[in-house]
PDB file of N, CA and C in Angstrom:
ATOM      1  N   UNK A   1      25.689  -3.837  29.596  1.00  0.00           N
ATOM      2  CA  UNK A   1      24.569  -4.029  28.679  1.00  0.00           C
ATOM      3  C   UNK A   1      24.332  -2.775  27.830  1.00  0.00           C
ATOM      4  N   UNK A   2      24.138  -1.708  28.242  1.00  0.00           N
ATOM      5  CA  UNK A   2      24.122  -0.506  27.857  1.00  0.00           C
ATOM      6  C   UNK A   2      25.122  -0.091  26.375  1.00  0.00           C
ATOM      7  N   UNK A   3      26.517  -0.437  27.042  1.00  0.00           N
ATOM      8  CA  UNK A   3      27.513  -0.067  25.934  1.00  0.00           C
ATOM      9  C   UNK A   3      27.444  -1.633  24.579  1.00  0.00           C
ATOM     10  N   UNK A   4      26.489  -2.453  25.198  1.00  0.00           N
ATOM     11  CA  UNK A   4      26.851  -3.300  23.819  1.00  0.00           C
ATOM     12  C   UNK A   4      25.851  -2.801  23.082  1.00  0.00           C
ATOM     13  N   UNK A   5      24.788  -2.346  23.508  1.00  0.00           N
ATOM     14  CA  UNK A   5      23.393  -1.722  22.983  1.00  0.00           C
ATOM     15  C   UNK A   5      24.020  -0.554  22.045  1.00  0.00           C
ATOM     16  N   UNK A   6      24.918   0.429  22.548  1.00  0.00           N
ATOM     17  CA  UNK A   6      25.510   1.573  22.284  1.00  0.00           C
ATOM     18  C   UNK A   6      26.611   1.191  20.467  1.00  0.00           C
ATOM     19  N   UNK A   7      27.066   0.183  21.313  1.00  0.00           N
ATOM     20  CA  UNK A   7      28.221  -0.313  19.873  1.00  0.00           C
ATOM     21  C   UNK A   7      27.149  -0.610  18.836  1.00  0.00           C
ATOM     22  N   UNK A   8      26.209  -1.670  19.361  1.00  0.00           N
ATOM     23  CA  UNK A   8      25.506  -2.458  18.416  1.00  0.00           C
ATOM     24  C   UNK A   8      24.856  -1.485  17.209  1.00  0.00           C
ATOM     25  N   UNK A   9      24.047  -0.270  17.972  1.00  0.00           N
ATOM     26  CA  UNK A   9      23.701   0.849  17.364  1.00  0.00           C
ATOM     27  C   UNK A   9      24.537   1.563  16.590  1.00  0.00           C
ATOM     28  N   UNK A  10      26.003   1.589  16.835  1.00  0.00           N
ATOM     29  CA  UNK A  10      27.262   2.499  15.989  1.00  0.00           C
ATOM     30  C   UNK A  10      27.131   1.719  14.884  1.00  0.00           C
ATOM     31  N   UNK A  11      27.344   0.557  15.369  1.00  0.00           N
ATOM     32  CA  UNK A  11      27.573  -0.122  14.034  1.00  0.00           C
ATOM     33  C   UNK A  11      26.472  -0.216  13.019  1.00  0.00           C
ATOM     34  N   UNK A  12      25.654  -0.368  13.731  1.00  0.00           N
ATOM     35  CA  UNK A  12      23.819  -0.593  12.433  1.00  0.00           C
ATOM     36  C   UNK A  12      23.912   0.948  11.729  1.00  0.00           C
ATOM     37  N   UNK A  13      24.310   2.485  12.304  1.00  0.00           N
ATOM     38  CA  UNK A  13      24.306   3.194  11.737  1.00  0.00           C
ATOM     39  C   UNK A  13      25.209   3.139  10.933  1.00  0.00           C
ATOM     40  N   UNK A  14      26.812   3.037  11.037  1.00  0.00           N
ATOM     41  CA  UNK A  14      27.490   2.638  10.252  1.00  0.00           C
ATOM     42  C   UNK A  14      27.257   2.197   9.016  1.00  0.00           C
ATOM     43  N   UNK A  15      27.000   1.455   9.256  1.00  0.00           N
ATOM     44  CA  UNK A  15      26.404  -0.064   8.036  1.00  0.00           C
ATOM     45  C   UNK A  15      25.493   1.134   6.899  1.00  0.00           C
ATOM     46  N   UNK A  16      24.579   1.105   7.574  1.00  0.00           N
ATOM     47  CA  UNK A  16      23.261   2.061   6.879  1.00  0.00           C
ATOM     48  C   UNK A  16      23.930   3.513   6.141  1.00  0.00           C
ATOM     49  N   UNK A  17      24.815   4.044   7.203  1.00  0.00           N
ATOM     50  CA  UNK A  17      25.356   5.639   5.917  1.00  0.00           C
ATOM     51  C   UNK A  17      26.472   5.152   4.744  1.00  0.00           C
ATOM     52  N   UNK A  18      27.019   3.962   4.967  1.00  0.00           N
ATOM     53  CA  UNK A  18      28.304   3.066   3.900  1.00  0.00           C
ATOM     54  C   UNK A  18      27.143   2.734   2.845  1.00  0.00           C
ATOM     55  N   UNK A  19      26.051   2.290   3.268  1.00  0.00           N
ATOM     56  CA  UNK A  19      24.989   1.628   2.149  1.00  0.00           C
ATOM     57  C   UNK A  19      24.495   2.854   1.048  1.00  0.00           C
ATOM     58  N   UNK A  20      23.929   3.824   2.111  1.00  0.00           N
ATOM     59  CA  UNK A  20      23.477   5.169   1.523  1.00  0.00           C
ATOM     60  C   UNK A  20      24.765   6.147   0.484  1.00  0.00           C
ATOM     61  N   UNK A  21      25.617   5.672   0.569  1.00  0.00           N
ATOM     62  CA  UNK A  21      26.513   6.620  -0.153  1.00  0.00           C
ATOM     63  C   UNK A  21      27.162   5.587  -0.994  1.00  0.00           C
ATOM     64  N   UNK A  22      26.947   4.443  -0.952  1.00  0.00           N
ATOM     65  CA  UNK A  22      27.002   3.329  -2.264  1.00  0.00           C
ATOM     66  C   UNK A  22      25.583   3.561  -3.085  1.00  0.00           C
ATOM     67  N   UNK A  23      24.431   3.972  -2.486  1.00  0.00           N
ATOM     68  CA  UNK A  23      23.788   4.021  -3.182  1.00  0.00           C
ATOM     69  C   UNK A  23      23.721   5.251  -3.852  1.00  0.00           C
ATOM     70  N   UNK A  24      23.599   6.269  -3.341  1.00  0.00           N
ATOM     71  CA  UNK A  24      24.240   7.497  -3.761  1.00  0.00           C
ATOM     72  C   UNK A  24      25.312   7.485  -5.414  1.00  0.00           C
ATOM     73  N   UNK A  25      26.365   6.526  -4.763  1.00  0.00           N
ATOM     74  CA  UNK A  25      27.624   6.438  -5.905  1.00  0.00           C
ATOM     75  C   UNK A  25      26.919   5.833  -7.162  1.00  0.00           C
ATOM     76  N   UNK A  26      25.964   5.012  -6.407  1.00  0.00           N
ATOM     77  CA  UNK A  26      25.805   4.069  -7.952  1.00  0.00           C
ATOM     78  C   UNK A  26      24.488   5.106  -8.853  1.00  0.00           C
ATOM     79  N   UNK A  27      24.073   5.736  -7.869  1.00  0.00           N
ATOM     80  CA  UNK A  27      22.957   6.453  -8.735  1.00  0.00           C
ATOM     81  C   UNK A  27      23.630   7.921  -9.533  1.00  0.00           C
ATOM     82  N   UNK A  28      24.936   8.307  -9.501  1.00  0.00           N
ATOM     83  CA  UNK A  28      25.640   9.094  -9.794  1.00  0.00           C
ATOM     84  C   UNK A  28      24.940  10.461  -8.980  1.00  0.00           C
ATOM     85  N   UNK A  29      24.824  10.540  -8.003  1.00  0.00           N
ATOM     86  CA  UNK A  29      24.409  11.622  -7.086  1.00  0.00           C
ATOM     87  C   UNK A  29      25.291  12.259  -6.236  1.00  0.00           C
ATOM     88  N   UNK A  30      26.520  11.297  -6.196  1.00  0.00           N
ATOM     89  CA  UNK A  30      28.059  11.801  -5.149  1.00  0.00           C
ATOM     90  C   UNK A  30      28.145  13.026  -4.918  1.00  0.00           C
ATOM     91  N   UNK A  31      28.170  13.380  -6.013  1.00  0.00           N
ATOM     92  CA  UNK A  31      28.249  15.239  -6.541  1.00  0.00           C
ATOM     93  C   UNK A  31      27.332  16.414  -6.310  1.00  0.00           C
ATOM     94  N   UNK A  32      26.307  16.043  -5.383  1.00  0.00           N
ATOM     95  CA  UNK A  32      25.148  16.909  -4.974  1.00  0.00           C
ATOM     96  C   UNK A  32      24.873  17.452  -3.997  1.00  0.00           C
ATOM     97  N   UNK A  33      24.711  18.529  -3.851  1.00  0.00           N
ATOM     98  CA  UNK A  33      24.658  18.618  -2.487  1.00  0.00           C
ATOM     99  C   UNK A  33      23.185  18.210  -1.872  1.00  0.00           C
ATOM    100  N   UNK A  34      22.972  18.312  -0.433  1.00  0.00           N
ATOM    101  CA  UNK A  34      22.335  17.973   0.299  1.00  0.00           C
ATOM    102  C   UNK A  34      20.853  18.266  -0.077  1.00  0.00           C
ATOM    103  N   UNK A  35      20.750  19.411  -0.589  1.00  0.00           N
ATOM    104  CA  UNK A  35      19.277  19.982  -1.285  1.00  0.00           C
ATOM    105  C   UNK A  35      18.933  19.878  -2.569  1.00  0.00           C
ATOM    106  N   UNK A  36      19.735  19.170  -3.356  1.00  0.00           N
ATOM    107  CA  UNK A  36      19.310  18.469  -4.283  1.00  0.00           C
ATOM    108  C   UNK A  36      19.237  16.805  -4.252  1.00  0.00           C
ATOM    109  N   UNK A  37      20.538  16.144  -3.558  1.00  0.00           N
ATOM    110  CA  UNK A  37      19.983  14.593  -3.277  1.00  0.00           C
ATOM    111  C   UNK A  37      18.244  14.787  -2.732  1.00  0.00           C
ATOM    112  N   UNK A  38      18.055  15.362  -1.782  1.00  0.00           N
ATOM    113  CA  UNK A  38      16.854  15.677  -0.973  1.00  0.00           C
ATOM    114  C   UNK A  38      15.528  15.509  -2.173  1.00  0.00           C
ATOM    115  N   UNK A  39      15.889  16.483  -3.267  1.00  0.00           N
ATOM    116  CA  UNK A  39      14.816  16.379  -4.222  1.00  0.00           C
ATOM    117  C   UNK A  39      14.628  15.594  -5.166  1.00  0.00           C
ATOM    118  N   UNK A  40      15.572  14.563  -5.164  1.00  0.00           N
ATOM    119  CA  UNK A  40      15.806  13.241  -5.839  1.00  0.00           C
ATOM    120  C   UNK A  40      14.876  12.250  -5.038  1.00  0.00           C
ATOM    121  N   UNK A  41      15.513  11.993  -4.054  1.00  0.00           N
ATOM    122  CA  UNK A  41      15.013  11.194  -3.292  1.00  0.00           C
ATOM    123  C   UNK A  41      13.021  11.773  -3.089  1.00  0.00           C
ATOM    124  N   UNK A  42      12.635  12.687  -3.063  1.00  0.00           N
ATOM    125  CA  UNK A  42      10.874  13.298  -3.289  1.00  0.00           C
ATOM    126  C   UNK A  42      10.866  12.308  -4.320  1.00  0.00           C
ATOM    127  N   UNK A  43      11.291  12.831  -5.205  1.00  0.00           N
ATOM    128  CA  UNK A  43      10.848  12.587  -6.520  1.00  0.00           C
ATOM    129  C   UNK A  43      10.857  10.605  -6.767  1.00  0.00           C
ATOM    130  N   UNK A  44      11.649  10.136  -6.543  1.00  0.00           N
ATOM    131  CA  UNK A  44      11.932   8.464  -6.294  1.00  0.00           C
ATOM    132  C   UNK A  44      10.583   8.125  -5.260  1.00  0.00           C
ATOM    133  N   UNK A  45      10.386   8.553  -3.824  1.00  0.00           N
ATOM    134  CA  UNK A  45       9.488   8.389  -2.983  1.00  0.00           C
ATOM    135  C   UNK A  45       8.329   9.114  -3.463  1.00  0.00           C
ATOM    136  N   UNK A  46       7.623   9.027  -4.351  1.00  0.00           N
ATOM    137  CA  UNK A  46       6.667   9.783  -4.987  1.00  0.00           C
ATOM    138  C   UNK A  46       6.181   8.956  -5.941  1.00  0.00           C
ATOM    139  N   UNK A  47       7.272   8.779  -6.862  1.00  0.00           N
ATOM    140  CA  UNK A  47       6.688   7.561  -7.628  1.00  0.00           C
ATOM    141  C   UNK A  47       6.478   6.288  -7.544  1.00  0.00           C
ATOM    142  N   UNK A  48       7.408   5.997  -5.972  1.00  0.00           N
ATOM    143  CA  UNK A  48       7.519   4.685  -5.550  1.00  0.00           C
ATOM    144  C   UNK A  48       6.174   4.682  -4.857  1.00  0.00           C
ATOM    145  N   UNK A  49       5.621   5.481  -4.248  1.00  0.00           N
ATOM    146  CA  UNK A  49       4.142   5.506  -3.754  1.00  0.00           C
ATOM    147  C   UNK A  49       3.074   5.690  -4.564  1.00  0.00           C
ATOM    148  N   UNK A  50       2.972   6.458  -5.663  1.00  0.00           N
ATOM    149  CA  UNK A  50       1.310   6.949  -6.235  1.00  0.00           C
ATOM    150  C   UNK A  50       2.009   6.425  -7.911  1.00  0.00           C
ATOM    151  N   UNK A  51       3.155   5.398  -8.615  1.00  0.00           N
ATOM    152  CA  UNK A  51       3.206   5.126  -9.830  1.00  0.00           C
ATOM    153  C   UNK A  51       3.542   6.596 -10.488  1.00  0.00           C
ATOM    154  N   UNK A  52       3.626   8.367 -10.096  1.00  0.00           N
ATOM    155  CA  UNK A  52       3.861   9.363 -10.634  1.00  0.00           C
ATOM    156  C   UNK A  52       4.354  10.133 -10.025  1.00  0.00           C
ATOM    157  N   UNK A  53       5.018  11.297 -10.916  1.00  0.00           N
ATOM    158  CA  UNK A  53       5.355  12.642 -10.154  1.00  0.00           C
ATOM    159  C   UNK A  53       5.842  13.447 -10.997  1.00  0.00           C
ATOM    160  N   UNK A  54       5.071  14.951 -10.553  1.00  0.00           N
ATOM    161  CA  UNK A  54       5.189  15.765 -11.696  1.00  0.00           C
ATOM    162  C   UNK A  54       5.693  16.972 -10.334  1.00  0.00           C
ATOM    163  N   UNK A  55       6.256  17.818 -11.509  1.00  0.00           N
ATOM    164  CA  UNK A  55       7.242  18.979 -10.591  1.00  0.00           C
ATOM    165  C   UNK A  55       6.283  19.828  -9.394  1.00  0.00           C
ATOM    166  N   UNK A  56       4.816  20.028  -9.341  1.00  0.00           N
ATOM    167  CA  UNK A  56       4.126  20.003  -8.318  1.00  0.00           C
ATOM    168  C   UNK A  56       4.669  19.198  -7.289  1.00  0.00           C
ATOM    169  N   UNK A  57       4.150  18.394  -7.430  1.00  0.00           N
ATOM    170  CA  UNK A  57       4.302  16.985  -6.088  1.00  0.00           C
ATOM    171  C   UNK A  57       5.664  17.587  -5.387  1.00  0.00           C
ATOM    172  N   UNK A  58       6.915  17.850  -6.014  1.00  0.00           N
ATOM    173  CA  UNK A  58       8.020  17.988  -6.089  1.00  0.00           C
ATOM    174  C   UNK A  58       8.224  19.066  -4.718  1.00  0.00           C
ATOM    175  N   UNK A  59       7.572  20.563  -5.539  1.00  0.00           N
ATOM    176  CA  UNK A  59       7.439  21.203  -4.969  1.00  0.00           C
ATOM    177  C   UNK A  59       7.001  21.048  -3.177  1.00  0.00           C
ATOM    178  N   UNK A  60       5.705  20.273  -3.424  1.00  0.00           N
ATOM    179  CA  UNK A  60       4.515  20.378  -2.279  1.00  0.00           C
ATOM    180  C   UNK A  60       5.512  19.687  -1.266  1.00  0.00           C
ATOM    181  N   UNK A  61       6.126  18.181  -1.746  1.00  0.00           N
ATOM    182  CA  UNK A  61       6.522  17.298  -0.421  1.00  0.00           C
ATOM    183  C   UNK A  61       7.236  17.787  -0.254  1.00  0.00           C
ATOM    184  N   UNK A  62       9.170  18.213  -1.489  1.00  0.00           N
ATOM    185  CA  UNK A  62       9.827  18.657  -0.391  1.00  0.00           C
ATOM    186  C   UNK A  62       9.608  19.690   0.169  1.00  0.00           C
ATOM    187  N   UNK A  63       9.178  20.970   0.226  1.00  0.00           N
ATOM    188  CA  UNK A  63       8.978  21.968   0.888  1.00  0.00           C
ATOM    189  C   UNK A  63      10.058  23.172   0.382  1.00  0.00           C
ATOM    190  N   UNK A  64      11.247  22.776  -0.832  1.00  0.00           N
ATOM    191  CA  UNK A  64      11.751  23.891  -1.113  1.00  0.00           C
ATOM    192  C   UNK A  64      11.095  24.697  -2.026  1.00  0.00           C
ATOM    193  N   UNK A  65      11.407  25.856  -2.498  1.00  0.00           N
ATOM    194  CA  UNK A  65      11.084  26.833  -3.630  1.00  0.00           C
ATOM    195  C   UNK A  65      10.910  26.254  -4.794  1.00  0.00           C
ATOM    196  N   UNK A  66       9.945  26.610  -5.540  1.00  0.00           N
ATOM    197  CA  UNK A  66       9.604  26.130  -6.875  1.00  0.00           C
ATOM    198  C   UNK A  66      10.784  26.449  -7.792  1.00  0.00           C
ATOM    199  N   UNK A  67      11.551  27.517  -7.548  1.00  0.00           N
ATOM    200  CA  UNK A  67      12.856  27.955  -8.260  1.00  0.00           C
ATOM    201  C   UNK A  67      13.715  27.158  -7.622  1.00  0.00           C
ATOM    202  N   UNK A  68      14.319  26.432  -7.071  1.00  0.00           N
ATOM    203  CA  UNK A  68      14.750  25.675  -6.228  1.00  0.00           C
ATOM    204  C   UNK A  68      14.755  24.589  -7.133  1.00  0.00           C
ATOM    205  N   UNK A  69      13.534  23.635  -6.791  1.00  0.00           N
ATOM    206  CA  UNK A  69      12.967  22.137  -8.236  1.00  0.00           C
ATOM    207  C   UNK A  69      13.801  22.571  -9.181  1.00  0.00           C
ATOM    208  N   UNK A  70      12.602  23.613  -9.989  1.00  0.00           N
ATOM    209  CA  UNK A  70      13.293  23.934 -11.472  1.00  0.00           C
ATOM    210  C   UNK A  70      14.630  23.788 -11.842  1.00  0.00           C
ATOM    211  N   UNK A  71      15.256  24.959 -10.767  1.00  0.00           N
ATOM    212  CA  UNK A  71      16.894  24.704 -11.058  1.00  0.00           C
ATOM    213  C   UNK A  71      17.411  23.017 -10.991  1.00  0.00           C
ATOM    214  N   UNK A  72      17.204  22.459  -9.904  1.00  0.00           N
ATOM    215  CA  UNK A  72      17.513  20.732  -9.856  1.00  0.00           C
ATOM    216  C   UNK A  72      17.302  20.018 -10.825  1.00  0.00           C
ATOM    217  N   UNK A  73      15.728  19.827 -10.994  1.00  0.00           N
ATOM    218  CA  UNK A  73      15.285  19.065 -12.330  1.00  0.00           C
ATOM    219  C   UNK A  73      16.092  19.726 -13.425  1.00  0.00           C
ATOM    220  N   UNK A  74      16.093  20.794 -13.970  1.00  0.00           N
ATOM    221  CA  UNK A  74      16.865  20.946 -15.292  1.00  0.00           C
ATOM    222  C   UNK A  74      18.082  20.327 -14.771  1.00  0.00           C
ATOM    223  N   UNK A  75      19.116  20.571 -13.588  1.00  0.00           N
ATOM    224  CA  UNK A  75      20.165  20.062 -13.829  1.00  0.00           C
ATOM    225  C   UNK A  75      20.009  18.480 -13.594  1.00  0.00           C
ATOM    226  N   UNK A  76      19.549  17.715 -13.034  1.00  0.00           N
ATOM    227  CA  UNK A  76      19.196  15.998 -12.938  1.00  0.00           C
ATOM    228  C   UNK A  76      19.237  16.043 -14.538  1.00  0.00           C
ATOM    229  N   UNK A  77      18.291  16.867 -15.289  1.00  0.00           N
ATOM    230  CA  UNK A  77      17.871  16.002 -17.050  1.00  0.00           C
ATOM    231  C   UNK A  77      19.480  16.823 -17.985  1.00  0.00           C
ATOM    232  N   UNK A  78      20.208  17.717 -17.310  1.00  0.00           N
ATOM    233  CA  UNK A  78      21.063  17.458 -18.062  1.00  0.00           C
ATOM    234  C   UNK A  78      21.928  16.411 -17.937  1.00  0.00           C
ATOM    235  N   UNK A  79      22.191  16.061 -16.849  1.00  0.00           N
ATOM    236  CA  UNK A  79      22.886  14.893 -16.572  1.00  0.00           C
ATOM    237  C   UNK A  79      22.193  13.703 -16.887  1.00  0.00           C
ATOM    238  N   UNK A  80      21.647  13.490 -17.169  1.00  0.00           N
ATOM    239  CA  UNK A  80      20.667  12.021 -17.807  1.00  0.00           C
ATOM    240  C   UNK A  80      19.867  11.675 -16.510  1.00  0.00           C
ATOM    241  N   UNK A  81      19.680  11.861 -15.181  1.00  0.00           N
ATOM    242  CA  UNK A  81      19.512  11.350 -14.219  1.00  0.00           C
ATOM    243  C   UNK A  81      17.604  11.420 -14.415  1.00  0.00           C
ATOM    244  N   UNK A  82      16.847  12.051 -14.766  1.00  0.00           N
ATOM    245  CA  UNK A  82      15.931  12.062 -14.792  1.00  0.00           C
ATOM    246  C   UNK A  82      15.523  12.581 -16.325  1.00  0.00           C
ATOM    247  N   UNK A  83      14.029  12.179 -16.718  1.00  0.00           N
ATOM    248  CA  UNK A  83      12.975  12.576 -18.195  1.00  0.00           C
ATOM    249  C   UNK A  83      11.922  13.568 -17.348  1.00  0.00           C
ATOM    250  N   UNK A  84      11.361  13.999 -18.381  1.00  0.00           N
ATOM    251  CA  UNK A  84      10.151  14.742 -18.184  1.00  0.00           C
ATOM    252  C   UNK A  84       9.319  14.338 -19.623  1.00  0.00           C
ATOM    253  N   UNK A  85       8.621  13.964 -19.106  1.00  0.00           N
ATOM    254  CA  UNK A  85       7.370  13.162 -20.195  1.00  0.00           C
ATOM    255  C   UNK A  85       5.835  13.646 -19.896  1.00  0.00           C
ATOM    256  N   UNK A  86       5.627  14.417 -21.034  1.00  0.00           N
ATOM    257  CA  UNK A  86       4.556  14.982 -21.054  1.00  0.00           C
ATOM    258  C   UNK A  86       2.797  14.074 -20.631  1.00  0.00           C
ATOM    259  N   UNK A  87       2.400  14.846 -19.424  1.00  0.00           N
ATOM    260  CA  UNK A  87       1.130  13.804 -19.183  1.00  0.00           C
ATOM    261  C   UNK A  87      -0.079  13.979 -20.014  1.00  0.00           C
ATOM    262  N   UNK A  88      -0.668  12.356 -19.773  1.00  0.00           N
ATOM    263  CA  UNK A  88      -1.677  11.932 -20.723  1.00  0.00           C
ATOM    264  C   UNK A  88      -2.968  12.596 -20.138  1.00  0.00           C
ATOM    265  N   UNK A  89      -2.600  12.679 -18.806  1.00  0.00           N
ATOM    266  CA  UNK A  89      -4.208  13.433 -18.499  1.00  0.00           C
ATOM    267  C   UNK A  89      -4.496  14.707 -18.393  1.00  0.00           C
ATOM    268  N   UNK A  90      -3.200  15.633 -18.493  1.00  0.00           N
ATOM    269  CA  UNK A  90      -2.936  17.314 -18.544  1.00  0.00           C
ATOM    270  C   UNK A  90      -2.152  17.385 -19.328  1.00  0.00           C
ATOM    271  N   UNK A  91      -2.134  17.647 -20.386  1.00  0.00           N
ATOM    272  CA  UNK A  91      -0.888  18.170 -21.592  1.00  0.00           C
ATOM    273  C   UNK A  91      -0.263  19.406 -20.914  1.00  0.00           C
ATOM    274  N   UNK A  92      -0.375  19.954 -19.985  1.00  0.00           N
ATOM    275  CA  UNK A  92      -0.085  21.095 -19.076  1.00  0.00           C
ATOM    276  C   UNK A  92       1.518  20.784 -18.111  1.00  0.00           C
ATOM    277  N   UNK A  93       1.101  19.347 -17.581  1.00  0.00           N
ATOM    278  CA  UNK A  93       2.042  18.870 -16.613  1.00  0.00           C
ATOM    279  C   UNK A  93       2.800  17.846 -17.391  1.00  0.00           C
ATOM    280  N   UNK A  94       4.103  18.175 -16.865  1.00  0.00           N
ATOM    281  CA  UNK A  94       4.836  16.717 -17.103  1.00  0.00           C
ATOM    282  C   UNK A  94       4.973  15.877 -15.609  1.00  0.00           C
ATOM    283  N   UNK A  95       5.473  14.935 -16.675  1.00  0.00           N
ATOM    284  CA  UNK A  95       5.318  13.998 -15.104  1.00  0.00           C
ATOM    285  C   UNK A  95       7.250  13.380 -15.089  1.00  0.00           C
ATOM    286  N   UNK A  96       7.930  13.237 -14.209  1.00  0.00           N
ATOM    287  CA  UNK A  96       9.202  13.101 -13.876  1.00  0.00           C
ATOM    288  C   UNK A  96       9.457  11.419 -13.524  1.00  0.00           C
ATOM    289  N   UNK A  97      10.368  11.269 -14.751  1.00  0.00           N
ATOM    290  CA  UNK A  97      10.478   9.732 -14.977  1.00  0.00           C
ATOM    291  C   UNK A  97      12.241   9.538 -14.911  1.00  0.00           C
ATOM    292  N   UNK A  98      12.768   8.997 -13.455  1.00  0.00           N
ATOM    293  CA  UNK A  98      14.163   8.623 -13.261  1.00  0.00           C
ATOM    294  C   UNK A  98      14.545   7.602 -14.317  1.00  0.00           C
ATOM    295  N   UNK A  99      15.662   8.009 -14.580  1.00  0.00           N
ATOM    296  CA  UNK A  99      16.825   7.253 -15.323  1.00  0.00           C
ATOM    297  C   UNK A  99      16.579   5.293 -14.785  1.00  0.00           C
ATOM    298  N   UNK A 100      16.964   6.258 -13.836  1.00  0.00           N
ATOM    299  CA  UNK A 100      17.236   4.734 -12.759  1.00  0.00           C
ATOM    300  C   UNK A 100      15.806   3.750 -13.310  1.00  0.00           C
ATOM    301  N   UNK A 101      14.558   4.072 -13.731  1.00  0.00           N
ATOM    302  CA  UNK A 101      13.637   3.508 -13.594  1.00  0.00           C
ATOM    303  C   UNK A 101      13.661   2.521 -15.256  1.00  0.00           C
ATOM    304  N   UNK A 102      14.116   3.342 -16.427  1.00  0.00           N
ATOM    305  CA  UNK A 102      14.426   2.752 -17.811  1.00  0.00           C
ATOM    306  C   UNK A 102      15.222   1.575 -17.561  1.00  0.00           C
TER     307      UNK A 102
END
């Protein structure tokens, strides 16, 4: 019982990291390393929760260096992967609008 529990589990993980790196492929992220997918994914789970996200938020959830973001986000918007669109309620902040979302 144990080892079918054991397989059953290989395989559901299986399944789930083949999914994650199709999704990965299709979002053109292949190429990233681990601490920048990381700040992709903030930034996606951010807007998928509160409709926004501006390079704060960014900062606060994932927990890396604000020089850290910066460097990412500029490289995500050279690659088309993400906008920065100036907000309506702080002309101060932009707010971070994925590709994926147009």
């Amino acid at each position: 019982m144990y080892h079918q529990i054991m397989s059953n589990y290989k395989k559901d993980l299986i399944n789930i990291l083949e999914m994650l790196s199709n999704i990965e492929k299709d979002l053109n992220l292949i190429n990233y390393n681990e601490t920048e997918k990381k700040v992709y994914y903030t930034i996606a789970q951010k807007i998928s929760s509160t409709g926004t996200c501006n390079i704060s938020d960014v900062i606060k959830d994932s927990g890396f260096s604000r020089s850290t973001i910066y460097k990412t986000i500029k490289k995500f918007e050279t690659a088309d992967l993400l906008y920065l669109k100036q907000s309506i309620v702080d002309k101060r902040e932009f707010n971070l609008v994925l590709a994926a979302e147009i």
